[in-house]
C-alpha atoms as a PDB file:
ATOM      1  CA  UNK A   1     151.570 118.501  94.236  1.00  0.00           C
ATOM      2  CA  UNK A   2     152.564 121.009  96.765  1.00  0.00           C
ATOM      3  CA  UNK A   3     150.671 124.175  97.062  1.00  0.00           C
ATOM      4  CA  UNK A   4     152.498 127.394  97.224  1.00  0.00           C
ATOM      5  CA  UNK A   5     152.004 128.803 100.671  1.00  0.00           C
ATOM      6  CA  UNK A   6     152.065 131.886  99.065  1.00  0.00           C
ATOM      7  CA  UNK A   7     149.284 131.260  96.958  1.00  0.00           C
ATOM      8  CA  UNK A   8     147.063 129.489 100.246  1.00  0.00           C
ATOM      9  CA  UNK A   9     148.098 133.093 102.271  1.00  0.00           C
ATOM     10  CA  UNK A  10     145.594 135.004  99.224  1.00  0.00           C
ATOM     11  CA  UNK A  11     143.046 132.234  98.553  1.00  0.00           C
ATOM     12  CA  UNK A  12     140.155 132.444 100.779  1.00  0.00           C
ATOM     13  CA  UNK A  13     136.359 130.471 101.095  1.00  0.00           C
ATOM     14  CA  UNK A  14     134.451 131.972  98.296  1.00  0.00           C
ATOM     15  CA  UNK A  15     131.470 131.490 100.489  1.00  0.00           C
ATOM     16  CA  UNK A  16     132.533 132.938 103.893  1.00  0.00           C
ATOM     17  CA  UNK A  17     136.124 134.367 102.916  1.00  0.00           C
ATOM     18  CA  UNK A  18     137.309 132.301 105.757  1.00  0.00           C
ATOM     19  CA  UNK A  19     140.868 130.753 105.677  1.00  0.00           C
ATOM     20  CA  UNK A  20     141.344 127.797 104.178  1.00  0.00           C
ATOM     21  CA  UNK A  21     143.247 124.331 105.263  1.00  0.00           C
ATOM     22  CA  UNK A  22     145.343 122.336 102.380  1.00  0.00           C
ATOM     23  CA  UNK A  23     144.967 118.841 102.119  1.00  0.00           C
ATOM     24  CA  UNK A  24     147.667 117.373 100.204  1.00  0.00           C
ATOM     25  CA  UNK A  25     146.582 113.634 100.776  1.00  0.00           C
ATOM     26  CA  UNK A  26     142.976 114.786  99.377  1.00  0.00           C
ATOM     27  CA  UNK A  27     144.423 117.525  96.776  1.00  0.00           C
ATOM     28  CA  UNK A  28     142.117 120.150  98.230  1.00  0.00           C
ATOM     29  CA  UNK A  29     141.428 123.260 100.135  1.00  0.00           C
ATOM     30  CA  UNK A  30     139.145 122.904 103.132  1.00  0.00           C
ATOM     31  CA  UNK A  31     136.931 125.678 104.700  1.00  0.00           C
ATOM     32  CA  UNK A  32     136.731 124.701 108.451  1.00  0.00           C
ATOM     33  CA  UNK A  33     133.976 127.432 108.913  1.00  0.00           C
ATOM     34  CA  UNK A  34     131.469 126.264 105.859  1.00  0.00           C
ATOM     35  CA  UNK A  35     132.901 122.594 106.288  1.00  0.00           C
ATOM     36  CA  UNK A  36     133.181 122.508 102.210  1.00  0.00           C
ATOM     37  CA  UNK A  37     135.959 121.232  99.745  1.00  0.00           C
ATOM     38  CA  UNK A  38     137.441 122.405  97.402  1.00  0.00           C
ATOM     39  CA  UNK A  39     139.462 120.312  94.887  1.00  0.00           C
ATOM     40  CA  UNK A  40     142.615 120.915  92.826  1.00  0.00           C
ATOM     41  CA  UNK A  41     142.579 119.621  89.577  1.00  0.00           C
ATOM     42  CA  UNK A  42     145.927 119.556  86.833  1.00  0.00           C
ATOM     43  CA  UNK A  43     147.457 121.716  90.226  1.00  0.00           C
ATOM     44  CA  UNK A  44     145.028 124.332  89.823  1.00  0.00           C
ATOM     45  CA  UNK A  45     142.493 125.032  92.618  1.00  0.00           C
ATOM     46  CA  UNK A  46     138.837 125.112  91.650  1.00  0.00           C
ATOM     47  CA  UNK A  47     137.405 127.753  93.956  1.00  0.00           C
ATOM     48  CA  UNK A  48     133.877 127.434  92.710  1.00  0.00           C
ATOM     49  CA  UNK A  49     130.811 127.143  95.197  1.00  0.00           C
ATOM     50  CA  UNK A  50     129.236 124.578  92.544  1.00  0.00           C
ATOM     51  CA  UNK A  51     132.236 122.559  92.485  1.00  0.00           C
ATOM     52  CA  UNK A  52     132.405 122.171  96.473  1.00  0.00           C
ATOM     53  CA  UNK A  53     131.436 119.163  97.953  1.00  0.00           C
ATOM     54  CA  UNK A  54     130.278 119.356 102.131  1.00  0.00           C
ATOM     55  CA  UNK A  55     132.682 117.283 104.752  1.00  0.00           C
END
Protein backbone atom coordinates (compact mmCIF):
# COMPACT_ATOMS: atom_id res chain seq x y z
CA UNK A 1 0.00 0.00 0.00
CA UNK A 2 1.30 3.38 -0.74
CA UNK A 3 -0.05 6.31 1.07
CA UNK A 4 -1.05 9.33 -0.82
CA UNK A 5 1.35 12.08 0.07
CA UNK A 6 -1.41 14.16 -0.30
CA UNK A 7 -3.39 12.61 2.20
CA UNK A 8 0.02 12.38 4.89
CA UNK A 9 0.40 16.53 4.01
CA UNK A 10 -3.47 16.87 6.03
CA UNK A 11 -3.21 14.01 8.56
CA UNK A 12 -1.70 15.09 11.70
CA UNK A 13 -1.07 13.34 15.57
CA UNK A 14 -4.47 13.43 17.05
CA UNK A 15 -2.70 13.87 20.30
CA UNK A 16 -0.15 16.67 19.65
CA UNK A 17 -1.16 17.63 15.92
CA UNK A 18 2.43 17.03 15.18
CA UNK A 19 3.49 15.70 11.70
CA UNK A 20 3.50 12.40 11.13
CA UNK A 21 6.21 9.80 9.50
CA UNK A 22 4.78 6.81 7.11
CA UNK A 23 6.01 3.54 7.57
CA UNK A 24 5.29 1.46 4.69
CA UNK A 25 7.27 -1.69 5.96
CA UNK A 26 5.05 -1.36 9.31
CA UNK A 27 1.74 0.02 7.45
CA UNK A 28 1.60 2.96 9.84
CA UNK A 29 1.86 6.57 10.66
CA UNK A 30 4.39 7.48 13.33
CA UNK A 31 4.29 10.60 15.64
CA UNK A 32 8.03 11.33 16.36
CA UNK A 33 6.90 13.92 19.06
CA UNK A 34 4.35 11.48 21.18
CA UNK A 35 6.51 8.40 19.94
CA UNK A 36 2.94 6.56 19.13
CA UNK A 37 1.66 4.42 16.10
CA UNK A 38 -0.74 4.51 14.28
CA UNK A 39 -1.81 1.59 12.02
CA UNK A 40 -3.49 1.32 8.61
CA UNK A 41 -5.83 -1.25 8.26
CA UNK A 42 -7.81 -2.40 4.58
CA UNK A 43 -5.51 1.05 3.44
CA UNK A 44 -7.32 3.17 5.71
CA UNK A 45 -5.47 4.94 8.56
CA UNK A 46 -6.85 4.50 12.06
CA UNK A 47 -6.12 7.83 13.69
CA UNK A 48 -7.57 6.91 17.03
CA UNK A 49 -5.63 7.64 20.41
CA UNK A 50 -7.10 4.14 21.70
CA UNK A 51 -5.88 2.38 18.79
CA UNK A 52 -2.13 3.76 19.16
CA UNK A 53 0.36 1.66 20.41
CA UNK A 54 3.85 3.61 22.10
CA UNK A 55 7.40 2.94 20.14
Amino acid sequence: MSLSPQLLEILVCPKCKGTLEYHEAESSLVCPACKLRYPIRDDIPIMLLDEATPL
